[in-house]
PDB file of N, CA and C in Angstrom:
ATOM      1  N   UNK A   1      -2.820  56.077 -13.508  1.00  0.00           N
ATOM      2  CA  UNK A   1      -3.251  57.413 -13.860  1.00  0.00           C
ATOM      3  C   UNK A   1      -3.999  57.440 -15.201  1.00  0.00           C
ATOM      4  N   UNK A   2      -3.655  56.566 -16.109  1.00  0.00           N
ATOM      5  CA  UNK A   2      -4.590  56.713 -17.461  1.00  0.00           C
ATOM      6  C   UNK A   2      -5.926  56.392 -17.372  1.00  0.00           C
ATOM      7  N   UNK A   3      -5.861  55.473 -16.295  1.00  0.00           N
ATOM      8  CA  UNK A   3      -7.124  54.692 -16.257  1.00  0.00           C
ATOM      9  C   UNK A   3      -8.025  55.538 -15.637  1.00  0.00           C
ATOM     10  N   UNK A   4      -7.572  56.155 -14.757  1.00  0.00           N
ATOM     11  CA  UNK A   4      -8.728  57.473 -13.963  1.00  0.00           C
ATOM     12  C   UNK A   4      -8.620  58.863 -14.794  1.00  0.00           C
ATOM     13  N   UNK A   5      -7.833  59.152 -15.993  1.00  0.00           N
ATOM     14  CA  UNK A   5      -8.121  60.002 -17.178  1.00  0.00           C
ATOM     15  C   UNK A   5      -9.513  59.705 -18.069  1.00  0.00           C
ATOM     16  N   UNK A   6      -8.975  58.209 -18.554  1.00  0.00           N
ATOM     17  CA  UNK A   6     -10.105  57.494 -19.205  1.00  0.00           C
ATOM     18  C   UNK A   6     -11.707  57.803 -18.574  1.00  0.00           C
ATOM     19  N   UNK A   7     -11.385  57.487 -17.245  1.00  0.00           N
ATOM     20  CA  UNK A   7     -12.816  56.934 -16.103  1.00  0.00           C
ATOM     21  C   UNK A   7     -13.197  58.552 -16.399  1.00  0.00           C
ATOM     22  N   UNK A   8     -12.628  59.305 -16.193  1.00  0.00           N
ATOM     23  CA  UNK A   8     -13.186  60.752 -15.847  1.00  0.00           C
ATOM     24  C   UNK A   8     -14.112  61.753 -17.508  1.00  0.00           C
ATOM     25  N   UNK A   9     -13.098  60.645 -18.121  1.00  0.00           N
ATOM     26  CA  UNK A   9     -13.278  61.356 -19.708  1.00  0.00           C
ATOM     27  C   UNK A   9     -15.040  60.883 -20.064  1.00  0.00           C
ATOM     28  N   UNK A  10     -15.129  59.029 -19.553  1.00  0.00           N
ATOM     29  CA  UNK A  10     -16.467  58.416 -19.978  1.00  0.00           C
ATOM     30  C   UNK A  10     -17.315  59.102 -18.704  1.00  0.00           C
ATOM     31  N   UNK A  11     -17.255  59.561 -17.680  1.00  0.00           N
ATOM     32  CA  UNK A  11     -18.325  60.010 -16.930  1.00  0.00           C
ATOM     33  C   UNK A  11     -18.359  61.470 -17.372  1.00  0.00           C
ATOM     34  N   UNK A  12     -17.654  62.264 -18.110  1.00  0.00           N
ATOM     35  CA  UNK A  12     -18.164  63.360 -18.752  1.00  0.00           C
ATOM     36  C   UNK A  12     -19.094  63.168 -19.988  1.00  0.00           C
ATOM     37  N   UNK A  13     -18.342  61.860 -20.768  1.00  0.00           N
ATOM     38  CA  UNK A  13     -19.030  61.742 -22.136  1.00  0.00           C
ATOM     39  C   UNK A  13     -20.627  61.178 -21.697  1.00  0.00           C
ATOM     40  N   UNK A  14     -20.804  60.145 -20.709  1.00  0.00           N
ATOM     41  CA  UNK A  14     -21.956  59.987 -20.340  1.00  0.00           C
ATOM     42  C   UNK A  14     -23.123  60.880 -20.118  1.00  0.00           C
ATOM     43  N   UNK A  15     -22.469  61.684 -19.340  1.00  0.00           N
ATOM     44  CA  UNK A  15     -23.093  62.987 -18.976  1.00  0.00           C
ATOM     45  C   UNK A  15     -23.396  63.824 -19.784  1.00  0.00           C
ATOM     46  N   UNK A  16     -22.651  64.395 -20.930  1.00  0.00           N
ATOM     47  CA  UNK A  16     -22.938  65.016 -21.997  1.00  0.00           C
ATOM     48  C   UNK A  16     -23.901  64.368 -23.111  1.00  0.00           C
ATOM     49  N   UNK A  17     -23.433  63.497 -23.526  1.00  0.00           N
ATOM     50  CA  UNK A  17     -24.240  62.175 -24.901  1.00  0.00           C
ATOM     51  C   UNK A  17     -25.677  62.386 -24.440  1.00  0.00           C
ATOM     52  N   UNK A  18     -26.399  61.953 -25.498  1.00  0.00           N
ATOM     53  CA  UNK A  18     -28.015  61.265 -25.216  1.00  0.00           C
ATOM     54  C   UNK A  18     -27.422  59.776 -24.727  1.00  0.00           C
ATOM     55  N   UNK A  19     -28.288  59.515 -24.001  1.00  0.00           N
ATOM     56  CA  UNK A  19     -27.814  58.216 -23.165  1.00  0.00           C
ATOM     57  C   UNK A  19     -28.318  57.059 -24.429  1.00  0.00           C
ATOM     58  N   UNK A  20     -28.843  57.215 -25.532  1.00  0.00           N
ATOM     59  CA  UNK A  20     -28.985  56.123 -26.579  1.00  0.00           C
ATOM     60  C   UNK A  20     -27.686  55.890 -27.106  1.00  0.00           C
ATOM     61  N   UNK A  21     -27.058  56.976 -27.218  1.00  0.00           N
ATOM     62  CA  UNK A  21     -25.408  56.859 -27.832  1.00  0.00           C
ATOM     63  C   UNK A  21     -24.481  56.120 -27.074  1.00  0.00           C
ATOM     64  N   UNK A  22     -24.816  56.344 -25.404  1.00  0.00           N
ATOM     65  CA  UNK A  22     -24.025  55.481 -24.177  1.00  0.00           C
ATOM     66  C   UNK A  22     -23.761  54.746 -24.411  1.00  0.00           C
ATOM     67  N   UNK A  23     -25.275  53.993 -24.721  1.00  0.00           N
ATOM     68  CA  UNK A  23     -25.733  52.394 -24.315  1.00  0.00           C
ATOM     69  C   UNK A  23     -25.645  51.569 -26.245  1.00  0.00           C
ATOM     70  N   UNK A  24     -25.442  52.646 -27.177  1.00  0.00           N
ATOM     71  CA  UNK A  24     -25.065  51.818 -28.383  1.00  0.00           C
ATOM     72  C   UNK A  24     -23.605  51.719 -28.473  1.00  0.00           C
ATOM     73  N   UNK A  25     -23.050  53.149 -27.973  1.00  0.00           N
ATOM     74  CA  UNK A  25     -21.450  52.269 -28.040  1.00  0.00           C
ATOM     75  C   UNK A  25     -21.088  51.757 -26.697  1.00  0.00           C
ATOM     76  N   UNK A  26     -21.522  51.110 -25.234  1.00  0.00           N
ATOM     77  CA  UNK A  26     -21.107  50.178 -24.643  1.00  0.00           C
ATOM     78  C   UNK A  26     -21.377  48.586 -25.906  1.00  0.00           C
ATOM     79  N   UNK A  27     -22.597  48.809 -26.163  1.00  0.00           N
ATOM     80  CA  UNK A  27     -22.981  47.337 -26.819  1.00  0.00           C
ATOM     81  C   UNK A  27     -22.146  47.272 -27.997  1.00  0.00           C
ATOM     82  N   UNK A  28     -21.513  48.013 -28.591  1.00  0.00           N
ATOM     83  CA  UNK A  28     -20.709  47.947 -29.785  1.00  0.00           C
ATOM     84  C   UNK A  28     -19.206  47.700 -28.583  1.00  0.00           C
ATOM     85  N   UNK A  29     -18.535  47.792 -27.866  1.00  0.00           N
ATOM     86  CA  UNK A  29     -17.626  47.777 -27.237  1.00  0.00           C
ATOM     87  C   UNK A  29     -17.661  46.261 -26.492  1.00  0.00           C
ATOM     88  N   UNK A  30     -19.113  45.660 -26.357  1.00  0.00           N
ATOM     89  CA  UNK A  30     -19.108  44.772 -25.568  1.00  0.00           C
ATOM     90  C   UNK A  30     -19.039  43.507 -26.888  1.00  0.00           C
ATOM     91  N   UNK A  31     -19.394  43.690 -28.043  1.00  0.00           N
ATOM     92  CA  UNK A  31     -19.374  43.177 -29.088  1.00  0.00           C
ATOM     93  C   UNK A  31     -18.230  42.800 -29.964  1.00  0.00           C
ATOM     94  N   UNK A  32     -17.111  43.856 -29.668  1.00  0.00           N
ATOM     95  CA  UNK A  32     -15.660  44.021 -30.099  1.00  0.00           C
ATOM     96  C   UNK A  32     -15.124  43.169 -28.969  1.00  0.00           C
ATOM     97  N   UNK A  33     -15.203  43.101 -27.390  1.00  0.00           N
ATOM     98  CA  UNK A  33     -14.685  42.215 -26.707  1.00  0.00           C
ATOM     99  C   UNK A  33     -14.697  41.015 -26.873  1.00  0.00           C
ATOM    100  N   UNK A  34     -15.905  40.433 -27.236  1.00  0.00           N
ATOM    101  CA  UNK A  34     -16.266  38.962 -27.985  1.00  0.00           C
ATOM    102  C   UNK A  34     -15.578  37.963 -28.926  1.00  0.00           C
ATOM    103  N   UNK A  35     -15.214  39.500 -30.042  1.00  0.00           N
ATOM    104  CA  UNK A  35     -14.635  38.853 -30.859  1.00  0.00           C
ATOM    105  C   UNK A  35     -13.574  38.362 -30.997  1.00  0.00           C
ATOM    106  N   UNK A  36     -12.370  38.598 -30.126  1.00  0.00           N
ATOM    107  CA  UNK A  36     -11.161  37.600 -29.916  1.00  0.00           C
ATOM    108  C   UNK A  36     -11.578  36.316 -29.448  1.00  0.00           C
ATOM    109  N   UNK A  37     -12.133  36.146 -28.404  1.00  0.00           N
ATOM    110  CA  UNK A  37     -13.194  35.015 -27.852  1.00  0.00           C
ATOM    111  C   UNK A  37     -13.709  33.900 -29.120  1.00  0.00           C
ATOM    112  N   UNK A  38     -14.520  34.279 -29.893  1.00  0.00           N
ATOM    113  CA  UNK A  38     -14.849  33.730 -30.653  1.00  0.00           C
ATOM    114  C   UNK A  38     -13.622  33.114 -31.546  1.00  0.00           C
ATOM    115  N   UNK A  39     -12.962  33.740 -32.267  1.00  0.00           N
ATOM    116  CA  UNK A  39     -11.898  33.561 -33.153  1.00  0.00           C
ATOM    117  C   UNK A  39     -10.769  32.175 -32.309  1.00  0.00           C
ATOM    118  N   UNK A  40     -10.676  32.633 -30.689  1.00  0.00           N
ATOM    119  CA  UNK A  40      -9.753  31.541 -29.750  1.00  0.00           C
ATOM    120  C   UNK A  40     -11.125  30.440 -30.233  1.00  0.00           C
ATOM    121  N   UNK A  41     -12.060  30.400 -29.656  1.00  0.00           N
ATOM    122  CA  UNK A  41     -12.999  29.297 -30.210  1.00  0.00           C
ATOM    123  C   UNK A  41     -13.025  28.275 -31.202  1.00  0.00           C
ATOM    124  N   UNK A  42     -13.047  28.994 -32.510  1.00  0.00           N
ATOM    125  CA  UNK A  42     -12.524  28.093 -33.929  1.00  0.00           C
ATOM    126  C   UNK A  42     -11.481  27.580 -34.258  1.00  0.00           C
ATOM    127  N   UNK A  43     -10.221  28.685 -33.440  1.00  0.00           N
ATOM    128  CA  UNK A  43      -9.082  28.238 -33.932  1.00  0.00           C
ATOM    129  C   UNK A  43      -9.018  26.634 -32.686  1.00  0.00           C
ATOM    130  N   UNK A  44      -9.447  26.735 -31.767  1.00  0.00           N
ATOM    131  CA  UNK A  44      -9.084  25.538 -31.186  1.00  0.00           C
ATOM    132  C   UNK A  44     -10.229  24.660 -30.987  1.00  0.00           C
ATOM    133  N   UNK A  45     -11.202  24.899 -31.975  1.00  0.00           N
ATOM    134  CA  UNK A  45     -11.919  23.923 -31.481  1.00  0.00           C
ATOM    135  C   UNK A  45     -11.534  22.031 -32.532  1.00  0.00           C
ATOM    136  N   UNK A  46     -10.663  22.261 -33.231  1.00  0.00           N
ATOM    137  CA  UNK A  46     -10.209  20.894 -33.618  1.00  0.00           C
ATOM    138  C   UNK A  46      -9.733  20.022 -32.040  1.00  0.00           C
ATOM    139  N   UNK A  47      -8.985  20.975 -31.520  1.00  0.00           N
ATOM    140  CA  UNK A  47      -7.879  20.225 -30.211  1.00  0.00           C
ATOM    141  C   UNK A  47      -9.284  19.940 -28.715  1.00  0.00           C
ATOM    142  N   UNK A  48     -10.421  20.345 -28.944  1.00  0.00           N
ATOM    143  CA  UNK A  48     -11.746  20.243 -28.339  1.00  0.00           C
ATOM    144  C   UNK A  48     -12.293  19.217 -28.407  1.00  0.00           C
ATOM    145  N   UNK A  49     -12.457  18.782 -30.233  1.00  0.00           N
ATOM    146  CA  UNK A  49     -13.014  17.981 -30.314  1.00  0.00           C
ATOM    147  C   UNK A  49     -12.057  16.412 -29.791  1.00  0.00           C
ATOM    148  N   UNK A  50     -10.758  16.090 -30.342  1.00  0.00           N
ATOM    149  CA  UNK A  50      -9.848  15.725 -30.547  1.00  0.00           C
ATOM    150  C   UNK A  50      -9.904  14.852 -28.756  1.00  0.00           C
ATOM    151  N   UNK A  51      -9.495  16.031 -27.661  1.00  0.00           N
ATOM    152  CA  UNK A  51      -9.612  15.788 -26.477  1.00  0.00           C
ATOM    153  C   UNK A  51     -11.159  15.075 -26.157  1.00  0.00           C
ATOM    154  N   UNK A  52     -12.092  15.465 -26.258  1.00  0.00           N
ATOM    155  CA  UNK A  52     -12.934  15.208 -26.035  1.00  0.00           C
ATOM    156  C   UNK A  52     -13.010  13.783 -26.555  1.00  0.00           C
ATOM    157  N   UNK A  53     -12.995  13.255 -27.956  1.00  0.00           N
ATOM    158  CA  UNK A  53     -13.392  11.860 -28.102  1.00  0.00           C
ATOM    159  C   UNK A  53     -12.512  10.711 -27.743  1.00  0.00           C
ATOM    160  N   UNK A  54     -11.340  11.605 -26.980  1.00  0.00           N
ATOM    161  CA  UNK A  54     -10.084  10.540 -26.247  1.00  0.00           C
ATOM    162  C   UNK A  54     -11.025  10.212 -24.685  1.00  0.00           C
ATOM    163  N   UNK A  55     -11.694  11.108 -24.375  1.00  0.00           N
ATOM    164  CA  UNK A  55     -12.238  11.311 -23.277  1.00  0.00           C
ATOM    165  C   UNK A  55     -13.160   9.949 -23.414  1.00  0.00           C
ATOM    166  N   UNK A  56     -14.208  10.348 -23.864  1.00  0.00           N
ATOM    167  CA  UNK A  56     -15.615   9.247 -24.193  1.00  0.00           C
ATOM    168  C   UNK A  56     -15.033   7.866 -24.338  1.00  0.00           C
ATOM    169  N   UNK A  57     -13.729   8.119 -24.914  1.00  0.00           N
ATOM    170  CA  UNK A  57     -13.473   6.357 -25.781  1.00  0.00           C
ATOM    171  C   UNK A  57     -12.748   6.048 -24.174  1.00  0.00           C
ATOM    172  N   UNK A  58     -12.352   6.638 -23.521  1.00  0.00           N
ATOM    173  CA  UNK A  58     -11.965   5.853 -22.179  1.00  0.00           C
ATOM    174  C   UNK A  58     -12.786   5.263 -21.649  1.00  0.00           C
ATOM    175  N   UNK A  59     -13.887   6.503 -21.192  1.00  0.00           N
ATOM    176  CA  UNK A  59     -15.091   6.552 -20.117  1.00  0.00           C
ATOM    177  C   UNK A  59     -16.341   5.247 -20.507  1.00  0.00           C
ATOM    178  N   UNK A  60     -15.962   4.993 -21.857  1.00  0.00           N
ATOM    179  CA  UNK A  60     -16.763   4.015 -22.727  1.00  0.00           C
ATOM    180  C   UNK A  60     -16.468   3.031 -22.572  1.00  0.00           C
ATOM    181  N   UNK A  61     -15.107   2.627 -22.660  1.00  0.00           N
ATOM    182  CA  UNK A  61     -14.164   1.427 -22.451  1.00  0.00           C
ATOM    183  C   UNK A  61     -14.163   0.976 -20.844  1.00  0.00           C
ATOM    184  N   UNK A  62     -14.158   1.700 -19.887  1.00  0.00           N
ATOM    185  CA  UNK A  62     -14.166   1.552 -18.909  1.00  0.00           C
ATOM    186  C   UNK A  62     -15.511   1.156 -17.971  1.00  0.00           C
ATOM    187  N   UNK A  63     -16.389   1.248 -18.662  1.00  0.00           N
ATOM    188  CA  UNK A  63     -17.956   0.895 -18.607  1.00  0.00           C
ATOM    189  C   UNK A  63     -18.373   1.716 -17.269  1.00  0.00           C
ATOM    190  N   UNK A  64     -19.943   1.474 -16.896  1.00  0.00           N
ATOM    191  CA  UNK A  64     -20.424   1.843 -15.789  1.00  0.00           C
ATOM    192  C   UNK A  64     -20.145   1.946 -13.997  1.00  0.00           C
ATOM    193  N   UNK A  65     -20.209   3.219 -13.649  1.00  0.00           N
ATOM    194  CA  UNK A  65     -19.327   3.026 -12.302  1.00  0.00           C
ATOM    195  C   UNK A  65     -19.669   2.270 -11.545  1.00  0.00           C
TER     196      UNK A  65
END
């Protein structure tokens, strides 16, 4: 039920707004979604790299198929 409050609230606000306001706060909303994304990114990209050059030093060692 919140979620079809919500849905009903943005197809009024759509409808009402200049549609420049729509489409700057979807892109500001789609921009805020990102940013957890990014942040999981840095925080793990040590255990990325880490995995990764265990990877190569096998695939290396193990030579051509």
């Amino acid at each position: 039920m919140p979620y079809r409050i919500a849905w009903v609230i943005a197809i009024a606000a759509g409808a009402s707004y200049k549609l420049n306001f729509v489409w700057t706060l979807a892109d500001a909303l789609n921009g805020l979604m990102a940013l957890p994304n990014l942040i999981a990114l840095l925080l793990l990209s040590p255990v990325i790299f880490k995995v990764t050059r265990r990877y190569l030093a096998t695939t290396r060692a193990q030579g051509p198929a």
